[in-house]
PDBML (XML) file of the C-alpha atoms, coordinates in Angstrom:
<?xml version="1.0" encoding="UTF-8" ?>
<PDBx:datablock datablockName="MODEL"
   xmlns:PDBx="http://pdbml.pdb.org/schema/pdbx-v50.xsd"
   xmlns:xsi="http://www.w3.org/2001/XMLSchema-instance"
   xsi:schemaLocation="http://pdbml.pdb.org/schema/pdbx-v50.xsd pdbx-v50.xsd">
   <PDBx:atom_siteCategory>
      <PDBx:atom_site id="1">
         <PDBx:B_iso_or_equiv>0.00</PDBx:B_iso_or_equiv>
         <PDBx:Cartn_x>7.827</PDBx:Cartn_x>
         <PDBx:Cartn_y>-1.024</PDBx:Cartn_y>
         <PDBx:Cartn_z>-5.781</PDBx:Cartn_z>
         <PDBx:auth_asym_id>A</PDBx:auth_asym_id>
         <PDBx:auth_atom_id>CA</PDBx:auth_atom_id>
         <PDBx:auth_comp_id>UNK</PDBx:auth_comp_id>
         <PDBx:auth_seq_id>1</PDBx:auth_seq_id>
         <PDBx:group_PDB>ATOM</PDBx:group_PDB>
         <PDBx:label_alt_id xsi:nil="true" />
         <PDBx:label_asym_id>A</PDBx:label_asym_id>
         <PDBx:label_atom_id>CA</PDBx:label_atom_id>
         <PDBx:label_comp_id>UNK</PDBx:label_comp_id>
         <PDBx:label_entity_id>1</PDBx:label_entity_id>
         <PDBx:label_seq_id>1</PDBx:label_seq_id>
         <PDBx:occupancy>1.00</PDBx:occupancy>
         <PDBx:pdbx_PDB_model_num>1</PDBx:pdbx_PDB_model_num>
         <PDBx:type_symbol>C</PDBx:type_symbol>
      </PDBx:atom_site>
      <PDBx:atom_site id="2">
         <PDBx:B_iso_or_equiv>0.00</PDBx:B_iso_or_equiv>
         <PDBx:Cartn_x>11.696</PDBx:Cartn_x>
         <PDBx:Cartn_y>-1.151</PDBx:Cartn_y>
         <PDBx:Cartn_z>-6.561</PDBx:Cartn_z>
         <PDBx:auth_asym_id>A</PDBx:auth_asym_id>
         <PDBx:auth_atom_id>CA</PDBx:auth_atom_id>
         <PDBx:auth_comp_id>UNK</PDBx:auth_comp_id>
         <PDBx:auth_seq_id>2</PDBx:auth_seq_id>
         <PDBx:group_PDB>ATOM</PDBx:group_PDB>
         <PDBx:label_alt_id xsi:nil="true" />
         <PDBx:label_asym_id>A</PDBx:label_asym_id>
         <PDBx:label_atom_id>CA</PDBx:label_atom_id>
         <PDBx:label_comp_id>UNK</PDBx:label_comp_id>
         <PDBx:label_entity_id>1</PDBx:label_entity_id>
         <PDBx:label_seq_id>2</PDBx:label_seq_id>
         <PDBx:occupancy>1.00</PDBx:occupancy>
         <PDBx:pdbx_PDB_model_num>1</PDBx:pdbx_PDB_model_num>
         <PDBx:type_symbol>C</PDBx:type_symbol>
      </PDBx:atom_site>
      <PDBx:atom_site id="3">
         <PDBx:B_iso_or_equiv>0.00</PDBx:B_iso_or_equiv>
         <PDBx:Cartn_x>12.463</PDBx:Cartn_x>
         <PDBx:Cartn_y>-0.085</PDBx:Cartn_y>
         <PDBx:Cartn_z>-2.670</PDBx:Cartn_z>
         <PDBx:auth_asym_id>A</PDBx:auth_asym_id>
         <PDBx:auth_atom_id>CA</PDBx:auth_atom_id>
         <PDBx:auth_comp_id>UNK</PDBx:auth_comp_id>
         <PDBx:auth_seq_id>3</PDBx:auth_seq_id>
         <PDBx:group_PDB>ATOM</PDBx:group_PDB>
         <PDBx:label_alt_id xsi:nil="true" />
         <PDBx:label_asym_id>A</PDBx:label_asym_id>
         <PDBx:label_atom_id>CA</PDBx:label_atom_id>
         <PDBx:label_comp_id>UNK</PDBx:label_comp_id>
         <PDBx:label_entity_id>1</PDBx:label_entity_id>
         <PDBx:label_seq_id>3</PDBx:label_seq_id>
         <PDBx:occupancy>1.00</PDBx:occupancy>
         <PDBx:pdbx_PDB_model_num>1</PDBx:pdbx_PDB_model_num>
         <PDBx:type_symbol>C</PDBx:type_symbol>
      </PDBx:atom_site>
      <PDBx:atom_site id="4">
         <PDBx:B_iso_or_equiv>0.00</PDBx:B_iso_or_equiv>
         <PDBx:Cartn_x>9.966</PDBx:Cartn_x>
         <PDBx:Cartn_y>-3.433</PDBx:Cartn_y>
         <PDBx:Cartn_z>-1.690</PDBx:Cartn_z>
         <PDBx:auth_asym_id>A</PDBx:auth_asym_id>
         <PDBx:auth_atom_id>CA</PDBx:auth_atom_id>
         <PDBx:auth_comp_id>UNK</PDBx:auth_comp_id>
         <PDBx:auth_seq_id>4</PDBx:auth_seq_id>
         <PDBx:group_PDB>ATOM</PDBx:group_PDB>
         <PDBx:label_alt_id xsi:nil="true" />
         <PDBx:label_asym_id>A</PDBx:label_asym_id>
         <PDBx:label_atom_id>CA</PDBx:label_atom_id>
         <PDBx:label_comp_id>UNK</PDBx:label_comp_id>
         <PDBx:label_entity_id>1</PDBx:label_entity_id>
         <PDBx:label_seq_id>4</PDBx:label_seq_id>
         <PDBx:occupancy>1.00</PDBx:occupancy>
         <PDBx:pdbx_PDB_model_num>1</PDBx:pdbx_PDB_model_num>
         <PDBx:type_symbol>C</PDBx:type_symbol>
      </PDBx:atom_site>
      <PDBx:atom_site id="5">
         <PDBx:B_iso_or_equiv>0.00</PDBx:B_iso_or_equiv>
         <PDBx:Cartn_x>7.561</PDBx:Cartn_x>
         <PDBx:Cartn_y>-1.289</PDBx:Cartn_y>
         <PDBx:Cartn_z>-0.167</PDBx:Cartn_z>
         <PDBx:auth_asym_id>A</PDBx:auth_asym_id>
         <PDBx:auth_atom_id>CA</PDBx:auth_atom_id>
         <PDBx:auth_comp_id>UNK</PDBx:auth_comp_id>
         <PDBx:auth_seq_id>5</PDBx:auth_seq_id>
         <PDBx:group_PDB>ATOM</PDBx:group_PDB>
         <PDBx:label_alt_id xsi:nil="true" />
         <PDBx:label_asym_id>A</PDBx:label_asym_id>
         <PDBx:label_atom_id>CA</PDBx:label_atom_id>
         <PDBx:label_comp_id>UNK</PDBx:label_comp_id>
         <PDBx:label_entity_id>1</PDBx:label_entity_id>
         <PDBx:label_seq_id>5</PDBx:label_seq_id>
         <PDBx:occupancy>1.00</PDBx:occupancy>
         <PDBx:pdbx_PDB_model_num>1</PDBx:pdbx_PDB_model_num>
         <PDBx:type_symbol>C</PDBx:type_symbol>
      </PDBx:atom_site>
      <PDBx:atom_site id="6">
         <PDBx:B_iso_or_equiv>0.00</PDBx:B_iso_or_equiv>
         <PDBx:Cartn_x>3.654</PDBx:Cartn_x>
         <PDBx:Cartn_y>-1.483</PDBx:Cartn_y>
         <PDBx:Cartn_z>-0.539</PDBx:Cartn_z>
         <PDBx:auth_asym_id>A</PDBx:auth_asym_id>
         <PDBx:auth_atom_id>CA</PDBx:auth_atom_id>
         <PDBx:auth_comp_id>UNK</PDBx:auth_comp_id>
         <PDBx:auth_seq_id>6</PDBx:auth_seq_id>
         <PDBx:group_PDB>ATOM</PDBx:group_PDB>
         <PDBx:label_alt_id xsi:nil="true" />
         <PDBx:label_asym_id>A</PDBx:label_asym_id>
         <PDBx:label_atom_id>CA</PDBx:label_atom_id>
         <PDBx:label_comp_id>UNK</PDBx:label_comp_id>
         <PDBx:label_entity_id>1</PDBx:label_entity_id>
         <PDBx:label_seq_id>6</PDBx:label_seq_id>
         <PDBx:occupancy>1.00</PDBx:occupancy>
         <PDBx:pdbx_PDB_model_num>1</PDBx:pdbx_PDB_model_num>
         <PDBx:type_symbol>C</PDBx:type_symbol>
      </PDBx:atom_site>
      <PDBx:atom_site id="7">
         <PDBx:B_iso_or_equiv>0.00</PDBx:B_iso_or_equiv>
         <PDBx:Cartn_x>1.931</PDBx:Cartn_x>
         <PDBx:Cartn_y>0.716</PDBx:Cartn_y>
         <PDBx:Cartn_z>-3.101</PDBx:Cartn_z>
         <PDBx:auth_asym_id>A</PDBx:auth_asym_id>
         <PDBx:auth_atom_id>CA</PDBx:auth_atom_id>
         <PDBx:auth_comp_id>UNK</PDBx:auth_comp_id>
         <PDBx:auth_seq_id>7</PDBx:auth_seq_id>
         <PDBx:group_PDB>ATOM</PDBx:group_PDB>
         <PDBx:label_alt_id xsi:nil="true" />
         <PDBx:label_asym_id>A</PDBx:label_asym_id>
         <PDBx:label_atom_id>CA</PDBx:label_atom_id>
         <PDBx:label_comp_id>UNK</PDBx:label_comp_id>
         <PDBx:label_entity_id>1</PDBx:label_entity_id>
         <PDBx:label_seq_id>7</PDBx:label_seq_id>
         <PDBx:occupancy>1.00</PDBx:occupancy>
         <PDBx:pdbx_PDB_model_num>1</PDBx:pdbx_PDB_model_num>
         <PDBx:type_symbol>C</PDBx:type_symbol>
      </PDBx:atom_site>
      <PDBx:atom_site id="8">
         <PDBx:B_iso_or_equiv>0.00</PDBx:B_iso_or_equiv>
         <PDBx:Cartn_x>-1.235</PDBx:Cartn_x>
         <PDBx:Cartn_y>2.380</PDBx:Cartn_y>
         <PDBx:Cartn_z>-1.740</PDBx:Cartn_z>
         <PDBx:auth_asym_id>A</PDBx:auth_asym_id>
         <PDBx:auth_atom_id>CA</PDBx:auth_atom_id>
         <PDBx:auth_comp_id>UNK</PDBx:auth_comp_id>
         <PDBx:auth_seq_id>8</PDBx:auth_seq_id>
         <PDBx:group_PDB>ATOM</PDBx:group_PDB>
         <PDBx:label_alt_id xsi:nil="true" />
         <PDBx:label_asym_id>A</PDBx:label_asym_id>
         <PDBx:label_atom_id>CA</PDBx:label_atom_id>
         <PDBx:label_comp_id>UNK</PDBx:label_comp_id>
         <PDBx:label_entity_id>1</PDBx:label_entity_id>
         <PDBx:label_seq_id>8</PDBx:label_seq_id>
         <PDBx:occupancy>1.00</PDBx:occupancy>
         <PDBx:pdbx_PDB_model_num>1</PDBx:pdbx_PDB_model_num>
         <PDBx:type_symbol>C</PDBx:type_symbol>
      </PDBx:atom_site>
      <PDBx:atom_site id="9">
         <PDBx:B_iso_or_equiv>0.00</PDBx:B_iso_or_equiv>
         <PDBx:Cartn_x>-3.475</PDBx:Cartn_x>
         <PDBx:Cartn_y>5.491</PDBx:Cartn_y>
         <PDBx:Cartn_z>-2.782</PDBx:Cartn_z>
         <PDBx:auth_asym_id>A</PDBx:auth_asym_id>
         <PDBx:auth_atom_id>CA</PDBx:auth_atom_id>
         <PDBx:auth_comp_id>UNK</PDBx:auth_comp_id>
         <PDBx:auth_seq_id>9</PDBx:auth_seq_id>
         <PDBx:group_PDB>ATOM</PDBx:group_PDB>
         <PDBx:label_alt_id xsi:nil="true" />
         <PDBx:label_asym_id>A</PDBx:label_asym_id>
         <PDBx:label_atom_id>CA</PDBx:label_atom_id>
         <PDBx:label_comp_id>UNK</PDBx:label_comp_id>
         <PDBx:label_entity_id>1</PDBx:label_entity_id>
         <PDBx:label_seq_id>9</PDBx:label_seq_id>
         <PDBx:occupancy>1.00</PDBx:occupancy>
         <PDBx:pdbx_PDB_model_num>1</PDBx:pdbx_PDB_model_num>
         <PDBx:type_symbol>C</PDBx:type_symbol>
      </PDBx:atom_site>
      <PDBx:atom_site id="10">
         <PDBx:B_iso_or_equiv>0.00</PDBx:B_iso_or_equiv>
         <PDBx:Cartn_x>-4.932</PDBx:Cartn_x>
         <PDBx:Cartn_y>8.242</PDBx:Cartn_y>
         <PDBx:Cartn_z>-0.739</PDBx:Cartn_z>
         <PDBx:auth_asym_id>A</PDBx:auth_asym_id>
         <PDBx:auth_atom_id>CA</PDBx:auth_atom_id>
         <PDBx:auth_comp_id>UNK</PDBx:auth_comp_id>
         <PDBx:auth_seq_id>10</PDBx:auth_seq_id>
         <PDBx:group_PDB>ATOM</PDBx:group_PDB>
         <PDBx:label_alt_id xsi:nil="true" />
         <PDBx:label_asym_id>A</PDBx:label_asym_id>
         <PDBx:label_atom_id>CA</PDBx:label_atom_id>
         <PDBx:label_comp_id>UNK</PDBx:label_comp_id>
         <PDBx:label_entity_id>1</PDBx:label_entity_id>
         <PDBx:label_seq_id>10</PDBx:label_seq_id>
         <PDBx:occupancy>1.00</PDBx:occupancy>
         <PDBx:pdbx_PDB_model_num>1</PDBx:pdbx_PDB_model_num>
         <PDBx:type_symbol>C</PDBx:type_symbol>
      </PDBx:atom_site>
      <PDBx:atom_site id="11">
         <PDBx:B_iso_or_equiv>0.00</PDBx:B_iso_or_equiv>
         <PDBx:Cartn_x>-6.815</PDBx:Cartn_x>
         <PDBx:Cartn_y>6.144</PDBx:Cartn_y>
         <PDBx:Cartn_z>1.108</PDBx:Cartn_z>
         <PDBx:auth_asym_id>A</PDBx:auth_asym_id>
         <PDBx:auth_atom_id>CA</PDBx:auth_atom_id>
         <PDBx:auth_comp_id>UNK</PDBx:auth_comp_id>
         <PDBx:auth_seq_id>11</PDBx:auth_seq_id>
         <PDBx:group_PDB>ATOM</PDBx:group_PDB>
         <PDBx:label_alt_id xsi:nil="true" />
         <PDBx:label_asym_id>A</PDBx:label_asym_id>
         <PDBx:label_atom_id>CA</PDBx:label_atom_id>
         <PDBx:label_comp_id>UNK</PDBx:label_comp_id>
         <PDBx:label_entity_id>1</PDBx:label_entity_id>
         <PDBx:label_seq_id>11</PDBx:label_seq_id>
         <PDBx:occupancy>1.00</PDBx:occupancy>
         <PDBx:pdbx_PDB_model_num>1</PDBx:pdbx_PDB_model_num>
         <PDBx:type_symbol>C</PDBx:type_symbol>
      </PDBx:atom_site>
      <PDBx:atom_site id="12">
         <PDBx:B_iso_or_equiv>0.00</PDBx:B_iso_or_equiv>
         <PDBx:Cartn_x>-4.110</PDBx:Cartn_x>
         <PDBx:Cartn_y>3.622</PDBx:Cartn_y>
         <PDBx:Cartn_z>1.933</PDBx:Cartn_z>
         <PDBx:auth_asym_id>A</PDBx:auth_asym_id>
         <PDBx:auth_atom_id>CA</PDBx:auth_atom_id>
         <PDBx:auth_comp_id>UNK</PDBx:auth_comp_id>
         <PDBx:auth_seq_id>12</PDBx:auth_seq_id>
         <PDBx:group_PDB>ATOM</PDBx:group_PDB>
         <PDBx:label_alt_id xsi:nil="true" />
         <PDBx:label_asym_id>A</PDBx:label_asym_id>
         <PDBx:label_atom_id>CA</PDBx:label_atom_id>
         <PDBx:label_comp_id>UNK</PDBx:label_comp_id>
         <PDBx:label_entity_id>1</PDBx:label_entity_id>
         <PDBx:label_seq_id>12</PDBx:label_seq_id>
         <PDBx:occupancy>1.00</PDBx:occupancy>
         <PDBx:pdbx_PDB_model_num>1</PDBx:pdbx_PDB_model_num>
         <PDBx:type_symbol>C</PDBx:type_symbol>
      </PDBx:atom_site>
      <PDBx:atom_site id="13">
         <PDBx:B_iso_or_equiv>0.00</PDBx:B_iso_or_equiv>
         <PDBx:Cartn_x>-6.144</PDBx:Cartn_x>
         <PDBx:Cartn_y>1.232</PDBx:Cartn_y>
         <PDBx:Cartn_z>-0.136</PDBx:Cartn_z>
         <PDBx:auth_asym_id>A</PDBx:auth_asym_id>
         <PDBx:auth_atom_id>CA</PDBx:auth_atom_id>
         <PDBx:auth_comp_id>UNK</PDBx:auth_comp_id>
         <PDBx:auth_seq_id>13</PDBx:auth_seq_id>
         <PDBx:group_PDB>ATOM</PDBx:group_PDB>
         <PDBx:label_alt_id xsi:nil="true" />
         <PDBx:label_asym_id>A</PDBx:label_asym_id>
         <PDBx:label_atom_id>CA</PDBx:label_atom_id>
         <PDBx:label_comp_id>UNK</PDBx:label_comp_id>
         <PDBx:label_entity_id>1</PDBx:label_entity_id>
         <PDBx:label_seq_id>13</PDBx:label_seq_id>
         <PDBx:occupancy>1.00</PDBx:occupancy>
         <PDBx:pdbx_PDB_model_num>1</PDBx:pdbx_PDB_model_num>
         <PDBx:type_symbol>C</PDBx:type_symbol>
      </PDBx:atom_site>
      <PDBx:atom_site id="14">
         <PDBx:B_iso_or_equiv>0.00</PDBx:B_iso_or_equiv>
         <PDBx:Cartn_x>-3.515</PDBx:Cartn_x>
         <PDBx:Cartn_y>-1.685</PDBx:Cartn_y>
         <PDBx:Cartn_z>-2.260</PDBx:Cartn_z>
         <PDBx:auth_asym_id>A</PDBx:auth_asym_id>
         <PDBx:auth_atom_id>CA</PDBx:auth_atom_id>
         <PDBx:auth_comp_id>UNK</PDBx:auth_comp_id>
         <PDBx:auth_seq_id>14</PDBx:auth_seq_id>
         <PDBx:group_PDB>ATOM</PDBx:group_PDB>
         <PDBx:label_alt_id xsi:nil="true" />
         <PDBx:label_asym_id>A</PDBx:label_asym_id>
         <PDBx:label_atom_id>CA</PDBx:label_atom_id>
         <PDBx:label_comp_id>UNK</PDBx:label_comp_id>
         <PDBx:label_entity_id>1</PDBx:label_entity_id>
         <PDBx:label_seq_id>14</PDBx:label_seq_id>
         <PDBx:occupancy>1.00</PDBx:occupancy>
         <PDBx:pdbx_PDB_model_num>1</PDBx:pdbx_PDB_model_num>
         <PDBx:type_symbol>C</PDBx:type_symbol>
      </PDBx:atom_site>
      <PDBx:atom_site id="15">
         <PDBx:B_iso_or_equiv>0.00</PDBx:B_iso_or_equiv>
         <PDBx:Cartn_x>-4.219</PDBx:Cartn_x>
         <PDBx:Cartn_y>-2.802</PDBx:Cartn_y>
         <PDBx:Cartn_z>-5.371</PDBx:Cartn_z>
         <PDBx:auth_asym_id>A</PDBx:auth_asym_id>
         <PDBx:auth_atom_id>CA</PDBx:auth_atom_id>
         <PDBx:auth_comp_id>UNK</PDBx:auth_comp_id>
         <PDBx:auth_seq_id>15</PDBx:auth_seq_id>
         <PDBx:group_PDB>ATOM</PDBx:group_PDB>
         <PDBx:label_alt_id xsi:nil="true" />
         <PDBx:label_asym_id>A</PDBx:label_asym_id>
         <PDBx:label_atom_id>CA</PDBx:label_atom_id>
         <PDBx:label_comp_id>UNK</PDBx:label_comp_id>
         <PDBx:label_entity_id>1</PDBx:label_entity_id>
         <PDBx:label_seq_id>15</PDBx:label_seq_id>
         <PDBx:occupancy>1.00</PDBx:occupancy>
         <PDBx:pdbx_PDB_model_num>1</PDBx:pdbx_PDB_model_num>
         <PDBx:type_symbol>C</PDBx:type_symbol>
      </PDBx:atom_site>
      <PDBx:atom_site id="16">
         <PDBx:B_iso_or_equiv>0.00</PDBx:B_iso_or_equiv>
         <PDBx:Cartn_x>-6.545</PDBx:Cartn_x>
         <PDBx:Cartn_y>-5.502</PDBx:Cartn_y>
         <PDBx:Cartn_z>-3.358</PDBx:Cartn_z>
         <PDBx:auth_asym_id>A</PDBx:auth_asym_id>
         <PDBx:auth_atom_id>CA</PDBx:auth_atom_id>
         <PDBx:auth_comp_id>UNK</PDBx:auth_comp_id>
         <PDBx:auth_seq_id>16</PDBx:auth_seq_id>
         <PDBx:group_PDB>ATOM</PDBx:group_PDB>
         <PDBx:label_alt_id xsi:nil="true" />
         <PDBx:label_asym_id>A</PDBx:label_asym_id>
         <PDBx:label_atom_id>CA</PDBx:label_atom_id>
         <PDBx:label_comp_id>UNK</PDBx:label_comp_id>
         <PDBx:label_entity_id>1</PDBx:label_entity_id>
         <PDBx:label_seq_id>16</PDBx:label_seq_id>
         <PDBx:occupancy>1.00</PDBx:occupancy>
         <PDBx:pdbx_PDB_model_num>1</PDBx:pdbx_PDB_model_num>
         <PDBx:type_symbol>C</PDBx:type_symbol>
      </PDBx:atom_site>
      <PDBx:atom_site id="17">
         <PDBx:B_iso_or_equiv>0.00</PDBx:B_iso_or_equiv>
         <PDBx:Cartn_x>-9.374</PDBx:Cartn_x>
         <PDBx:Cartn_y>-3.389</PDBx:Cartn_y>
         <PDBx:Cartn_z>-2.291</PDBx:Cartn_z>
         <PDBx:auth_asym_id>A</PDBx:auth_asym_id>
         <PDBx:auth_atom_id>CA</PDBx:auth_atom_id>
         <PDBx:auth_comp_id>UNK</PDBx:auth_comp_id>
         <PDBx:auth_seq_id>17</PDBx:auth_seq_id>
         <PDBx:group_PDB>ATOM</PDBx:group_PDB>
         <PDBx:label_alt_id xsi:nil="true" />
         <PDBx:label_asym_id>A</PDBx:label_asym_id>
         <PDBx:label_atom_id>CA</PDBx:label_atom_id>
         <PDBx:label_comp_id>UNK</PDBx:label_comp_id>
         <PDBx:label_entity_id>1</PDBx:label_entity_id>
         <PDBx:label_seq_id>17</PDBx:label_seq_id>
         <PDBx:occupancy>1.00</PDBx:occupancy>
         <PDBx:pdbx_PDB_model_num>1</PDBx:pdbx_PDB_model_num>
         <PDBx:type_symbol>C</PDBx:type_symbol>
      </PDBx:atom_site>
      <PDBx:atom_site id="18">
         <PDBx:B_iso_or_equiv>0.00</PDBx:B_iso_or_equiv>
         <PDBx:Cartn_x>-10.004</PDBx:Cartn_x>
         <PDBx:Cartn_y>-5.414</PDBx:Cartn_y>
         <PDBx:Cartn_z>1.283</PDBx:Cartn_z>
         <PDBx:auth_asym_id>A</PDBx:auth_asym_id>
         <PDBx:auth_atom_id>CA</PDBx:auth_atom_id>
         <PDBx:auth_comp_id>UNK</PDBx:auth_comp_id>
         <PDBx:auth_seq_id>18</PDBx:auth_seq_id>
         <PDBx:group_PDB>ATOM</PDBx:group_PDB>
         <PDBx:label_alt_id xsi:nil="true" />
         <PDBx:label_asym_id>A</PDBx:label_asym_id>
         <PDBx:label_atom_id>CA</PDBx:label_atom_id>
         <PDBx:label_comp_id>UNK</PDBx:label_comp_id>
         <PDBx:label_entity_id>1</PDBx:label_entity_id>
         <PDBx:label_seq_id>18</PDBx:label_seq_id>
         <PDBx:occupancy>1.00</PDBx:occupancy>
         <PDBx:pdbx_PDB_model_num>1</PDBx:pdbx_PDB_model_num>
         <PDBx:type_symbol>C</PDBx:type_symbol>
      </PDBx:atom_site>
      <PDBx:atom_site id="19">
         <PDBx:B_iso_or_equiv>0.00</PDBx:B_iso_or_equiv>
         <PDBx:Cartn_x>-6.345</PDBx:Cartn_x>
         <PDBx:Cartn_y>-4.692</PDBx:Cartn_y>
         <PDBx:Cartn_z>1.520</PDBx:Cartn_z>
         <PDBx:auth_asym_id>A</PDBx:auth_asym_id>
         <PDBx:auth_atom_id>CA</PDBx:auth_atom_id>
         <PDBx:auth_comp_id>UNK</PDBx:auth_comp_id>
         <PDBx:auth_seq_id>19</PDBx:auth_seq_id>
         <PDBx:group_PDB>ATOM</PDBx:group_PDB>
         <PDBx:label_alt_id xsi:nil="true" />
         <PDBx:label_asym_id>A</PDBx:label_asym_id>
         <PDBx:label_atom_id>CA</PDBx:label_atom_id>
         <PDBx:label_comp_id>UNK</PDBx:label_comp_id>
         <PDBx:label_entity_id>1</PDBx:label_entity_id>
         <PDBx:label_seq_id>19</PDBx:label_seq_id>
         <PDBx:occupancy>1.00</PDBx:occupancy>
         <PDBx:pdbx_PDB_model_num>1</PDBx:pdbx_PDB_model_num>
         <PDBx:type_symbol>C</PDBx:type_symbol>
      </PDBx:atom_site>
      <PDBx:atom_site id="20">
         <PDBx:B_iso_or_equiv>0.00</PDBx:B_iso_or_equiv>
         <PDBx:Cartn_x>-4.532</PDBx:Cartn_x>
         <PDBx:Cartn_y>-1.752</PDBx:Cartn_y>
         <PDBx:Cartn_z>3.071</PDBx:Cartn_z>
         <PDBx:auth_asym_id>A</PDBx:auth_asym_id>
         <PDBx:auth_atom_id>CA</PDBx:auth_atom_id>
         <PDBx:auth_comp_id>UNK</PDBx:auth_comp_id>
         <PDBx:auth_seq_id>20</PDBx:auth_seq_id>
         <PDBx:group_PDB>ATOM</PDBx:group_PDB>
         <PDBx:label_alt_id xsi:nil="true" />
         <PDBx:label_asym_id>A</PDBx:label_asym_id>
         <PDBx:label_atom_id>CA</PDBx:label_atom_id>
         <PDBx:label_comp_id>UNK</PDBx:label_comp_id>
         <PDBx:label_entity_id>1</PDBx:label_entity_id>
         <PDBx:label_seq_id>20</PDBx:label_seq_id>
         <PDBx:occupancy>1.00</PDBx:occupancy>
         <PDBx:pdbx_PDB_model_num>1</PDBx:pdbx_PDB_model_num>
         <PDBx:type_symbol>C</PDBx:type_symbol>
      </PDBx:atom_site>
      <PDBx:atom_site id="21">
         <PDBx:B_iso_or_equiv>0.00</PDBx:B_iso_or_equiv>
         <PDBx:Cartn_x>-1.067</PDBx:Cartn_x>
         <PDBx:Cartn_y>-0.758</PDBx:Cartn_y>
         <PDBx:Cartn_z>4.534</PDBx:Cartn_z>
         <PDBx:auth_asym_id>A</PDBx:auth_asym_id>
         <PDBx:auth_atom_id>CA</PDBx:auth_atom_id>
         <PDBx:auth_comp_id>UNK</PDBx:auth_comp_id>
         <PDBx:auth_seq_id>21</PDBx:auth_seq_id>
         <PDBx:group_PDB>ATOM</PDBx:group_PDB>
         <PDBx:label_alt_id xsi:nil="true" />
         <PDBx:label_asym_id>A</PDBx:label_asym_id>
         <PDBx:label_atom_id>CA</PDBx:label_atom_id>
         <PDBx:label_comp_id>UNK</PDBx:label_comp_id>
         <PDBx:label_entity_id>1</PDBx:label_entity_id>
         <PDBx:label_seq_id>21</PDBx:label_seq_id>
         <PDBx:occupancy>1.00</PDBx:occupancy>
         <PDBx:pdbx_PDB_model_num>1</PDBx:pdbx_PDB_model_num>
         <PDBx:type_symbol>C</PDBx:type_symbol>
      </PDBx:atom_site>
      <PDBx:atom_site id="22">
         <PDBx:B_iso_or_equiv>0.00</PDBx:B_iso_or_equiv>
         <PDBx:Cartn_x>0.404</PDBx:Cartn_x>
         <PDBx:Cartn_y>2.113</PDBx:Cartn_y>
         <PDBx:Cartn_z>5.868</PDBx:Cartn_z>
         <PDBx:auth_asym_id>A</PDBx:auth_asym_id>
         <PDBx:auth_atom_id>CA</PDBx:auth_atom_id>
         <PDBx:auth_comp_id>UNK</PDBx:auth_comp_id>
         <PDBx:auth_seq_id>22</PDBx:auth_seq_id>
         <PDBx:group_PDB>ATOM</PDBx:group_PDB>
         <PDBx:label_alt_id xsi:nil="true" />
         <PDBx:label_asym_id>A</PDBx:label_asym_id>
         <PDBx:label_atom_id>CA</PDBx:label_atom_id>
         <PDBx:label_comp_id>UNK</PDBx:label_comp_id>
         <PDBx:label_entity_id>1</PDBx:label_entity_id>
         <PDBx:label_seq_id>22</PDBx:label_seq_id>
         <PDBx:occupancy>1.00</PDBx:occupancy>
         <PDBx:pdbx_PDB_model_num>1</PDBx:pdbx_PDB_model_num>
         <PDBx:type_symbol>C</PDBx:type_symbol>
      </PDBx:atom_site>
      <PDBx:atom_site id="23">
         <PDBx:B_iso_or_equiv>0.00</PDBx:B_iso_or_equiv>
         <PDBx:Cartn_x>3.603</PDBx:Cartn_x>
         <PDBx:Cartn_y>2.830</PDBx:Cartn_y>
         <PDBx:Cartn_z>8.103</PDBx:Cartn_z>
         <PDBx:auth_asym_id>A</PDBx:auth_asym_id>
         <PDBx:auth_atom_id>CA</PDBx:auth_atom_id>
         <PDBx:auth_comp_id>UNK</PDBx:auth_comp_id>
         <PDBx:auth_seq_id>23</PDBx:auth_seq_id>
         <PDBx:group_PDB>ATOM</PDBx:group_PDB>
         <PDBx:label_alt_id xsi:nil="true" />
         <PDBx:label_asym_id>A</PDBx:label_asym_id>
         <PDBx:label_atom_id>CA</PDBx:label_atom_id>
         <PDBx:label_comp_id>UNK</PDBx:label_comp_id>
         <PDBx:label_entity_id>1</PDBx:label_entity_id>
         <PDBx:label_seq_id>23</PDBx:label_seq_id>
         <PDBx:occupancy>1.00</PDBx:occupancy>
         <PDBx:pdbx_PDB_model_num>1</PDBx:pdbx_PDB_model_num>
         <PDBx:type_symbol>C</PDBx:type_symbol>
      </PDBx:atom_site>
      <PDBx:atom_site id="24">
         <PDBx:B_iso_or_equiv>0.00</PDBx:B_iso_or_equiv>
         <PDBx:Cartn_x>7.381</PDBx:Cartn_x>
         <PDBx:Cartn_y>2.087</PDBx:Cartn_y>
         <PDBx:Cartn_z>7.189</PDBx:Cartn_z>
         <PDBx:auth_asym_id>A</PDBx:auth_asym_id>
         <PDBx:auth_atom_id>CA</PDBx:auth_atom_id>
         <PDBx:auth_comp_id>UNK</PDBx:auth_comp_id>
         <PDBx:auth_seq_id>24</PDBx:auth_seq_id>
         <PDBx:group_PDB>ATOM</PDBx:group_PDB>
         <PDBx:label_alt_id xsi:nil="true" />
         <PDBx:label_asym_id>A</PDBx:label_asym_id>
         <PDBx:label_atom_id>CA</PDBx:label_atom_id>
         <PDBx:label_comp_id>UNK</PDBx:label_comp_id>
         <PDBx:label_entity_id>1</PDBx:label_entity_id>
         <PDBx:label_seq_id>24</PDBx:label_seq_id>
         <PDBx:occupancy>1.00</PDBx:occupancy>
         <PDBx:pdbx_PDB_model_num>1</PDBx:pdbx_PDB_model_num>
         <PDBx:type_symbol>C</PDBx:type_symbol>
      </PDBx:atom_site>
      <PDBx:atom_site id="25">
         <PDBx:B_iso_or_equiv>0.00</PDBx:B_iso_or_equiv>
         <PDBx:Cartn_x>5.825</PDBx:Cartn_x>
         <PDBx:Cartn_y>-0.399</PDBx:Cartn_y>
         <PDBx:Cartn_z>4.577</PDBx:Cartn_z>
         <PDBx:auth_asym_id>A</PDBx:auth_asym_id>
         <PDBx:auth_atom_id>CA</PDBx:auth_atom_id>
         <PDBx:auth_comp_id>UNK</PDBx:auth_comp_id>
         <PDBx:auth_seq_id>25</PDBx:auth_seq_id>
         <PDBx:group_PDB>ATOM</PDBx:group_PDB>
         <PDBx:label_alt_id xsi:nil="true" />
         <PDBx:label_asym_id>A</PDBx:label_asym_id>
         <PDBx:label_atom_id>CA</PDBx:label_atom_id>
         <PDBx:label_comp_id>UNK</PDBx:label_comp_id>
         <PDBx:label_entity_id>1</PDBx:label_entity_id>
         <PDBx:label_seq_id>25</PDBx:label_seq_id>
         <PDBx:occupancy>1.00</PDBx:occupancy>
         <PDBx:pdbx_PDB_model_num>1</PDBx:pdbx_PDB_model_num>
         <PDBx:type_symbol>C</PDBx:type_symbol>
      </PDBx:atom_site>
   </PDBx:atom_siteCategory>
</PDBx:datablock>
């Protein structure tokens, strides 16, 4: 996003589904 930080849903699930992130990121 524009702050460089990871987009996620509910479920802390990226855009990749075998890919999550979660924390300050």
């Amino acid at each position: 996003d524009n702050l460089g930080r990871i987009p996620v849903n509910s479920k802390f699930q990226t855009e990749v589904p075998t890919i999550y992130a979660i924390g300050d990121c």
